[in-house]
Protein backbone atom coordinates (compact mmCIF):
# COMPACT_ATOMS: atom_id res chain seq x y z
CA UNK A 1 79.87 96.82 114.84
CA UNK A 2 78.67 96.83 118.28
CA UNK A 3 76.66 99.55 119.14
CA UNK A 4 78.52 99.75 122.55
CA UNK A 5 82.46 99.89 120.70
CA UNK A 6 84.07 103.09 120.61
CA UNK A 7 85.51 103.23 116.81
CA UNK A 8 88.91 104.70 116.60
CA UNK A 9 90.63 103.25 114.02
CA UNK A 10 89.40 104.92 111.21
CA UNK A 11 93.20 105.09 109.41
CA UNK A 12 93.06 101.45 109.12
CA UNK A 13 89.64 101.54 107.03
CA UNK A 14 85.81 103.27 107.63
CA UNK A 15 82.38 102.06 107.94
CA UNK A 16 80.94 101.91 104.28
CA UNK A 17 78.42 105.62 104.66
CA UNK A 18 74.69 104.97 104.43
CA UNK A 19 74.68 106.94 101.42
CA UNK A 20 77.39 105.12 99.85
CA UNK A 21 75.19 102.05 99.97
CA UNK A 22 72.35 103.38 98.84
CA UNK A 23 74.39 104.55 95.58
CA UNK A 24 76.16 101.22 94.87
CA UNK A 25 72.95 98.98 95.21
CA UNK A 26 71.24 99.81 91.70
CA UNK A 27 74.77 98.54 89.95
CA UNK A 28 74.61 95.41 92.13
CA UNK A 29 70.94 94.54 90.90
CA UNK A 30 69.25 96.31 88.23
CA UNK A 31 72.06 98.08 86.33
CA UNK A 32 74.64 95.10 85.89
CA UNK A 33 75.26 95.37 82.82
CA UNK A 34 79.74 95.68 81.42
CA UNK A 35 79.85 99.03 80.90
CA UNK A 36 82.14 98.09 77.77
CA UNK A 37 78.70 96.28 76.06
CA UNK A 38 76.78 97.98 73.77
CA UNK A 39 72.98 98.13 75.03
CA UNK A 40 70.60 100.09 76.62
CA UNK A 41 71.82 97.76 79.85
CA UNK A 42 75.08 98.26 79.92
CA UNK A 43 74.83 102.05 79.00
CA UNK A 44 73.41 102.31 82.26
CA UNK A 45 76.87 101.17 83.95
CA UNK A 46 78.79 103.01 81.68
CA UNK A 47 76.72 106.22 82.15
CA UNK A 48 77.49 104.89 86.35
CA UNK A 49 81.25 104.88 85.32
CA UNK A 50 81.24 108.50 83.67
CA UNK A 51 79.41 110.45 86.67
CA UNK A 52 81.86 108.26 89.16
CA UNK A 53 85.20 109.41 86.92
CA UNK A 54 83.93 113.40 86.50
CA UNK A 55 83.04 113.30 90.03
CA UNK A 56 86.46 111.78 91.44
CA UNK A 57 88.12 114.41 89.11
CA UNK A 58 86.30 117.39 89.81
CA UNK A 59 86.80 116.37 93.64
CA UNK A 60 90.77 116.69 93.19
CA UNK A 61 90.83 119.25 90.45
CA UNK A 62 91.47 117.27 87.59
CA UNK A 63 90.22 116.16 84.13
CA UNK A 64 87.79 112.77 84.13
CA UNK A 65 90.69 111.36 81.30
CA UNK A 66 93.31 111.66 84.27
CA UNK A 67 91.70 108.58 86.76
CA UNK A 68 92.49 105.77 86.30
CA UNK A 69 90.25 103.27 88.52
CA UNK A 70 92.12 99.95 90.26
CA UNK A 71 91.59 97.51 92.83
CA UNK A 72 92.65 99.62 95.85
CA UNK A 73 95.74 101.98 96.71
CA UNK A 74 98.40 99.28 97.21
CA UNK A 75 97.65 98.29 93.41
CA UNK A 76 97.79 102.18 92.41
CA UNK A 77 100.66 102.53 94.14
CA UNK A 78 102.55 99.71 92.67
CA UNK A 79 101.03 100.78 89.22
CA UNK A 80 102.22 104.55 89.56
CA UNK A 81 105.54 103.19 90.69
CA UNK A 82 105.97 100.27 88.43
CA UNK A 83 104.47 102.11 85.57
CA UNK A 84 106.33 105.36 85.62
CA UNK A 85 109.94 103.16 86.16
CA UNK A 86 109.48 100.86 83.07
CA UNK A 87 108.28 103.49 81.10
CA UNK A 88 111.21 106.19 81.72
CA UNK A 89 113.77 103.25 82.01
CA UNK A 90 115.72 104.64 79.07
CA UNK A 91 115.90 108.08 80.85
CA UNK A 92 117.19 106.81 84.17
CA UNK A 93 117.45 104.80 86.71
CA UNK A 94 116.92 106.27 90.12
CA UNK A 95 113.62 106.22 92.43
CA UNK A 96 113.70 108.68 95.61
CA UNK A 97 111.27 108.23 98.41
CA UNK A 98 111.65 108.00 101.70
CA UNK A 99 112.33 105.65 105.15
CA UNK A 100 108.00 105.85 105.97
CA UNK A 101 106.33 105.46 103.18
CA UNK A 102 103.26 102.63 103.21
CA UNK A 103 104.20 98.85 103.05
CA UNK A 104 102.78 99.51 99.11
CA UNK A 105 105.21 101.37 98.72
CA UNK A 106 108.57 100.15 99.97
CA UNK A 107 108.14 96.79 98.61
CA UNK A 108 107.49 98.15 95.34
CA UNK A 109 110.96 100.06 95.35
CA UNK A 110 112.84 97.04 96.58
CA UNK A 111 111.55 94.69 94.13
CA UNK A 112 112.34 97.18 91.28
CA UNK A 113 115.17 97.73 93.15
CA UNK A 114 116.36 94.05 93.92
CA UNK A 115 115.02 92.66 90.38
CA UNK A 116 115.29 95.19 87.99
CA UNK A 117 118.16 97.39 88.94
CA UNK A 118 117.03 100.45 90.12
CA UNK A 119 118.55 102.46 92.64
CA UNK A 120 116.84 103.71 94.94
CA UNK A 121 116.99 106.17 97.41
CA UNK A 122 115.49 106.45 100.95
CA UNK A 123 114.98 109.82 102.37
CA UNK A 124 115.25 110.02 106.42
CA UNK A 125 112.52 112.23 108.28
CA UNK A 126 113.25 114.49 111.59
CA UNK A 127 111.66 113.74 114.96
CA UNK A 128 108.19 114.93 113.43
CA UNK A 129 108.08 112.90 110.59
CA UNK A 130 108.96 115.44 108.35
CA UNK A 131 111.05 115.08 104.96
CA UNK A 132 113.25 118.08 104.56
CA UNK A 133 113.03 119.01 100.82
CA UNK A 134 116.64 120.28 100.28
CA UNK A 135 117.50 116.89 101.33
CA UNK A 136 115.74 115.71 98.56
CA UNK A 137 117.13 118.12 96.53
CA UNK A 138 120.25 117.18 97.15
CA UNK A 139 119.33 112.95 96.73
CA UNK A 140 118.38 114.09 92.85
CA UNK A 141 120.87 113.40 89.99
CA UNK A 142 120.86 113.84 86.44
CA UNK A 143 119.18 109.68 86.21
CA UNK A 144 116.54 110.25 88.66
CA UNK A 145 113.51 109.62 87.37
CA UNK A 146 110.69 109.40 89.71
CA UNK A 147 110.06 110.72 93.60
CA UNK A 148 107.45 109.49 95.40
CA UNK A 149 106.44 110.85 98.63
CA UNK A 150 103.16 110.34 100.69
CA UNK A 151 101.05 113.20 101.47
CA UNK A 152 100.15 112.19 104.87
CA UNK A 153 101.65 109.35 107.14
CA UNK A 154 99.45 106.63 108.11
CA UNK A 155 100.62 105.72 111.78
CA UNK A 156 101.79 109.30 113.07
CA UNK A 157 99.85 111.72 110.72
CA UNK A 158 102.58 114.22 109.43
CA UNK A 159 101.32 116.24 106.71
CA UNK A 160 104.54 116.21 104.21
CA UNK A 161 105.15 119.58 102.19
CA UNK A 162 104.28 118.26 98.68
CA UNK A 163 103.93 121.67 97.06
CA UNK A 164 107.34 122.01 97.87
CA UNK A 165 108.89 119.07 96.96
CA UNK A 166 107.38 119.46 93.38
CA UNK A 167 108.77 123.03 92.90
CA UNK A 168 112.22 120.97 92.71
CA UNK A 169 111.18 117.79 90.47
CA UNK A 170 108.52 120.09 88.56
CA UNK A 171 111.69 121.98 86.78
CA UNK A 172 113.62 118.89 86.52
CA UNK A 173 111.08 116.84 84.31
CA UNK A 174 111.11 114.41 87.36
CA UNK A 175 107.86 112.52 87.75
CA UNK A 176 105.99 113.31 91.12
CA UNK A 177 103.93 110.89 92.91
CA UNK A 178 102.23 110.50 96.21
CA UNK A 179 100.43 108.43 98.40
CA UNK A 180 97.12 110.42 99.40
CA UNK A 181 94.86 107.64 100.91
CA UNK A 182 96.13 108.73 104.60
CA UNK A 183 95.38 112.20 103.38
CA UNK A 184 91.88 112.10 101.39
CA UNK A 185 89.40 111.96 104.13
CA UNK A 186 90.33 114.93 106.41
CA UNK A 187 92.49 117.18 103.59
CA UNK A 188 91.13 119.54 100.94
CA UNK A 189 93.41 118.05 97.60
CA UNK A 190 94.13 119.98 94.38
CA UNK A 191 96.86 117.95 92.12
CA UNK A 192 97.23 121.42 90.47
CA UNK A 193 97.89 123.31 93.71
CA UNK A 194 100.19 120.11 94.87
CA UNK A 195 102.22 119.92 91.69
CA UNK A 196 102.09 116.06 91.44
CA UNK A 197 102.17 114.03 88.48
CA UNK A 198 100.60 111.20 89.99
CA UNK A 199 98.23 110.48 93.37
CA UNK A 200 96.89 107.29 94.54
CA UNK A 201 93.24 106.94 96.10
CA UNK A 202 91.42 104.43 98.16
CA UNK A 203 87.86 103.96 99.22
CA UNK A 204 87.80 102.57 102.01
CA UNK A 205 89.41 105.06 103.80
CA UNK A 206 86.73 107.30 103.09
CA UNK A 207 83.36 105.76 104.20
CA UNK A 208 83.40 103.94 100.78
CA UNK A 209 83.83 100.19 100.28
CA UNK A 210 87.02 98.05 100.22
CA UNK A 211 88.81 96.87 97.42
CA UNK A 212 88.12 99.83 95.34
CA UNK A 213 90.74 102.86 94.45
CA UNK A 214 92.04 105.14 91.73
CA UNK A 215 95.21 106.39 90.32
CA UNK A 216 95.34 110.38 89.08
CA UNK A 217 97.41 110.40 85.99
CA UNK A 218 98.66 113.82 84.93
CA UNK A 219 97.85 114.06 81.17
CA UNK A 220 101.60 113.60 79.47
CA UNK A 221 103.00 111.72 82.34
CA UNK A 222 104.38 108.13 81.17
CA UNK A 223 103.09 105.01 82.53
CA UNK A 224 103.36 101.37 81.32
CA UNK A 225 100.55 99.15 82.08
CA UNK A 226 100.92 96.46 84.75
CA UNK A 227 97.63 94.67 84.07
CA UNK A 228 96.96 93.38 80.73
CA UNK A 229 94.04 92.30 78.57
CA UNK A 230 91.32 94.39 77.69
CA UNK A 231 91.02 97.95 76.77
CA UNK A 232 89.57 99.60 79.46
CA UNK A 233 90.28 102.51 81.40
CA UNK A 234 92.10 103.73 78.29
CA UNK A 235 94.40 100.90 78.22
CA UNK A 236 95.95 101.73 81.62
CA UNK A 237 94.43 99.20 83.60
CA UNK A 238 93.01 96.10 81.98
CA UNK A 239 89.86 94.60 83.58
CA UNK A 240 85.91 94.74 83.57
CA UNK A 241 85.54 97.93 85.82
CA UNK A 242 84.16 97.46 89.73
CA UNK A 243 81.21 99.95 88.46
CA UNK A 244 79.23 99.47 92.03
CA UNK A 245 82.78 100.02 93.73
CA UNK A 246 83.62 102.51 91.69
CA UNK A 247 80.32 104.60 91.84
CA UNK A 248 80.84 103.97 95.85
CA UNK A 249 84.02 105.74 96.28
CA UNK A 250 82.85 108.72 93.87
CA UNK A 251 79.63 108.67 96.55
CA UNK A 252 82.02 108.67 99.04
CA UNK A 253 84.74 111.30 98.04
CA UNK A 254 81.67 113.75 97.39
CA UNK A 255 80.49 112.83 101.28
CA UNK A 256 84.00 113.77 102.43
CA UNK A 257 83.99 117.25 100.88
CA UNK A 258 80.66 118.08 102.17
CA UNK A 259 82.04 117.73 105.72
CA UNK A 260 82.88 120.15 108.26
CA UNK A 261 86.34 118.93 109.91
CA UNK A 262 86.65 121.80 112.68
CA UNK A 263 84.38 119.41 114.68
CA UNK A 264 87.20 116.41 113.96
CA UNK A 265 90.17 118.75 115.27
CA UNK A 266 88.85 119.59 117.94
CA UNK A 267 87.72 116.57 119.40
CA UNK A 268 91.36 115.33 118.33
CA UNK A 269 92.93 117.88 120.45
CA UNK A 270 91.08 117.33 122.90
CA UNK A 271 91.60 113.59 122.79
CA UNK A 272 95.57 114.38 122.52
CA UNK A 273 95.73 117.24 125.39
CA UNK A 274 93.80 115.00 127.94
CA UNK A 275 95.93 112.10 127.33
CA UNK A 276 99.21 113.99 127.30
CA UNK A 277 98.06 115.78 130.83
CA UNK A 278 96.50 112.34 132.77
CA UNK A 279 98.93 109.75 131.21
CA UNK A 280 102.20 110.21 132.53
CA UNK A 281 105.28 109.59 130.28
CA UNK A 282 102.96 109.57 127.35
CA UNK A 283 104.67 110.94 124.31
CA UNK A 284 102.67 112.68 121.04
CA UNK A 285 104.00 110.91 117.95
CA UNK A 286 104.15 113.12 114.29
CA UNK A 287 104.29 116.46 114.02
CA UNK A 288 102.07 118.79 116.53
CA UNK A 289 100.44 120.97 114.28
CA UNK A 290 100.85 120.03 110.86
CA UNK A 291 98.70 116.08 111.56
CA UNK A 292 95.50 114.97 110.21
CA UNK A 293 92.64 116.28 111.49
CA UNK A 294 91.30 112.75 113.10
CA UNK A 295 94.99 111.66 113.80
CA UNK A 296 96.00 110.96 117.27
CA UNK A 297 98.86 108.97 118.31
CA UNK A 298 101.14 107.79 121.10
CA UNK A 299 103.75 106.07 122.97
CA UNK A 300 103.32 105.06 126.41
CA UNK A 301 106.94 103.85 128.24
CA UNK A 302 107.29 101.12 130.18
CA UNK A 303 103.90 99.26 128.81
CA UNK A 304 103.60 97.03 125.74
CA UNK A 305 101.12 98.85 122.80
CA UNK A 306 99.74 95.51 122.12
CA UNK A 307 98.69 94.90 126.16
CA UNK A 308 96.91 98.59 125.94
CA UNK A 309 94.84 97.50 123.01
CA UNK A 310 94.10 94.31 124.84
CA UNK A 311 92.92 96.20 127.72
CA UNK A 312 91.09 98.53 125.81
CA UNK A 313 89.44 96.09 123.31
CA UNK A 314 87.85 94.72 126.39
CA UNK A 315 86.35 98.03 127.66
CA UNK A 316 84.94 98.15 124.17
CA UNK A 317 87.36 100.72 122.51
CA UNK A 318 88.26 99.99 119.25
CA UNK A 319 92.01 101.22 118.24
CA UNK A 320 95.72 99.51 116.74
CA UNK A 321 98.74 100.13 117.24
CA UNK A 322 99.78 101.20 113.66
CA UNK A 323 99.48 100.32 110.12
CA UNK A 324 96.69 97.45 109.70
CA UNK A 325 99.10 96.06 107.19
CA UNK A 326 102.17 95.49 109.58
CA UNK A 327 99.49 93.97 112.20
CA UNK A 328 100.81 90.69 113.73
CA UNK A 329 104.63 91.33 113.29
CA UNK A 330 107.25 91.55 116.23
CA UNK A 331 109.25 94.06 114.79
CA UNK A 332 109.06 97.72 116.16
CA UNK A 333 107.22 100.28 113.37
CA UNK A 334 109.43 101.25 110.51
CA UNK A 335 107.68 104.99 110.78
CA UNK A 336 108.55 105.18 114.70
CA UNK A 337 112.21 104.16 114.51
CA UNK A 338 112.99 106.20 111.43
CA UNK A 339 111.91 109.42 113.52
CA UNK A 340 114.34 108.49 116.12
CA UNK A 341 112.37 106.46 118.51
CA UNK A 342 113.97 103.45 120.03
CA UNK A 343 112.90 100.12 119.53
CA UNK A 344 111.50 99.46 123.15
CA UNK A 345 109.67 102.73 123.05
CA UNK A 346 108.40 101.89 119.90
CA UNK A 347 106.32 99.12 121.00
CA UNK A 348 104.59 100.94 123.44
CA UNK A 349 102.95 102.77 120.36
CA UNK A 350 99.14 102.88 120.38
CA UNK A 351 96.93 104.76 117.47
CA UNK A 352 93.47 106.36 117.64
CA UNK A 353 92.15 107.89 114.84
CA UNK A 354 88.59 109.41 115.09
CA UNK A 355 86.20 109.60 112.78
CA UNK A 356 82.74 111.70 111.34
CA UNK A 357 80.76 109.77 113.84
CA UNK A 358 82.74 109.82 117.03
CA UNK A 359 80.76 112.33 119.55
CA UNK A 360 82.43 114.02 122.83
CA UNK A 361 81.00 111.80 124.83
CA UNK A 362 83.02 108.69 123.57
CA UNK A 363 86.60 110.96 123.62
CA UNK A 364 86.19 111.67 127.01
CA UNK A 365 85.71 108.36 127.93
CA UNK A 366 88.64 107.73 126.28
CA UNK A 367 90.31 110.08 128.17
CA UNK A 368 88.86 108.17 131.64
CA UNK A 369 89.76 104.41 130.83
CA UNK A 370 93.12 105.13 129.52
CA UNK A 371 95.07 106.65 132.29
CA UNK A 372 93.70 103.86 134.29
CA UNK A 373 94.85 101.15 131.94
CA UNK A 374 98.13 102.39 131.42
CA UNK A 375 98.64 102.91 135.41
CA UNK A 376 97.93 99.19 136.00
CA UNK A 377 100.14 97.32 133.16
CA UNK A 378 102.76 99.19 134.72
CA UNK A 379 101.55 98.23 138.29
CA UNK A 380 101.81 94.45 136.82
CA UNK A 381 105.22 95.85 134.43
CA UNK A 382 106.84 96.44 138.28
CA UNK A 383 105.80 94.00 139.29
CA UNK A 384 106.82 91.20 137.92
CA UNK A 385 110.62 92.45 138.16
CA UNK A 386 110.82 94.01 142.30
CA UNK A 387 114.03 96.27 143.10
């Protein structure tokens, strides 16, 4: 990255940590060895693999037997989702979640949905991005069989109340799963405190590297395997484990934790109370309290989201205009127009999300170049259609 950019798009993925680096090189090198061997080489892995596992437990307050490690979060997503479905089939039939979950998410419920015969429910949100649990509580029926709800939204921030949502699926032997790689960087997770049966993790999200994630399995919870072959990670998850990866996102997950995040929220709100007072007919998208702690994001009327990026890309400030994995597509954000937004406004959406090394220096300047920008796409907005 260019030492002159201005990073703030840290919810689409982090810079790998220094630290994280330093931990992952030995496995890359000297310590190779398939931690499923038996030598003094590939005990070294394997010894890698059982400090990464008791580390990414103790981090969310479970047992090392409870992670399982994938390929990222879309694939623990799909195998929580997947898994839990085929193995409950002959208990029921119906899926809740709701209308803005992640891309990993939704697609997995319509295909089990579409090819399998599921039914599946999709929960709306109010204007915060909230789910209202006795909504959900009245979606359940005597064949549902799984609810999965993310802990934190990935484009607006919304903290969703989990704890509360799994007092009503807790007494209902309904299996609990949520989406946490919004969440992990900037919230302090317990699965116990939570109540969830299941939670998906990614690395990169965290200062750790890509391609790299876990799934917490709650000891008794049912899950069929959706990658076959060998017997690793307890036959949940076939495949020669991503040790390096894997000992990267423990690294990373403990580098987290040993933040201080009062720093983060207040730049934030900063960032969020400047823009709201020099940007006129700028509008604060999630909910204004209960957000992220790096989370800031907008809607600017009568100027395209993707023109502001433009403009700011090329006063080096680094931002998107939602999910990374919707990037490129015409359609208006599936998380802005299920809180109500219309479909023009929601294409004025723009997304800065700050990170452990953003300073107060680079916020306020920010806070100087975007008023400006805004002010002269609509200049060139008005004119290109005179009264």
């Amino acid at each position: 990255m260019d030492a002159e950019t201005i990073y703030l798009d840290h919810a689409a993925t982090t810079p790998v940590h220094p630290r994280v680096l330093e931990a992952m090189w030995p496995y890359f090198s000297q310590q190779f060895g398939n931690p499923s061997s038996r030598y003094p080489l590939a005990e070294q892995s394997r010894s890698g693999l059982d400090w990464a596992r008791q580390t990414v437990a103790s981090t969310i307050g479970a047992r090392p037997g409870e992670i399982v490690f994938t390929g990222g979060g879309s694939e623990s997503n799909n195998l929580a989702l997947q898994g839990v479905a085929f193995a409950r089939r002959a208990h029921g039939d119906h899926i809740i979640t709701t209308q803005i979950e992640h891309h990993a998410v939704l697609r997995t419920c319509e295909y089990l949905e579409r090819v399998h015969g599921f039914r599946v429910t999709y929960l709306p949100v109010d204007r915060h991005g909230l789910v209202d649990p006795q909504a959900l509580e009245r979606a359940l029926d005597e064949r549902t069989i799984l609810v999965s709800v993310m802990l934190a939204n990935n484009e607006i921030g919304t903290i969703q109340p989990l704890a509360e949502i799994a007092r009503l699926t807790r007494d209902r032997g309904i299996t609990l799963h949520t989406d946490a790689v919004q969440a992990l960087p900037t919230l302090n997770i317990d699965v116990n405190a939570l109540g969830v049966d299941l939670l998906t993790i990614s690395a990169h999200k965290c200062y750790g590297p890509k391609g790299v994630g876990a799934l917490y399995v709650r000891r008794g919870t049912p899950l069929l395997a959706q990658i076959y072959g060998g017997h690793q990670e307890r036959d949940r998850r076939a495949g020669t484990e991503n040790v390096a990866g894997i000992v990267g996102l423990a690294t990373a997950l403990q580098l987290v934790r040993s933040q201080d995040l009062g720093a983060l929220t207040v730049l934030r709100d900063h960032l969020i109370g400047g823009v709201l007072q020099r940007v006129p007919g700028a509008t604060l998208t999630g909910h204004p309290s209960l957000r992220l702690a790096g989370h800031a994001s907008f809607c600017f009327s009568g100027v395209a989201g993707e023109a502001v990026l433009v403009a700011l890309t090329d006063r080096g400030i680094a931002c998107s205009s939602g999910s990374a994995c919707a990037a490129g597509q015409s359609d208006p954000s599936h998380v802005l127009t299920a809180i109500g937004l219309p479909a023009e406004l929601a294409q004025t959406a723009v997304r800065l999300t700050l990170g452990l090394t953003n300073t107060p220096a680079q916020i306020e300047r920010v806070i100087e170049e975007l008023p400006e920008i805004v002010a002269a796409l609509r200049g060139v907005e008005q004119a290109s259609f005179p009264a």
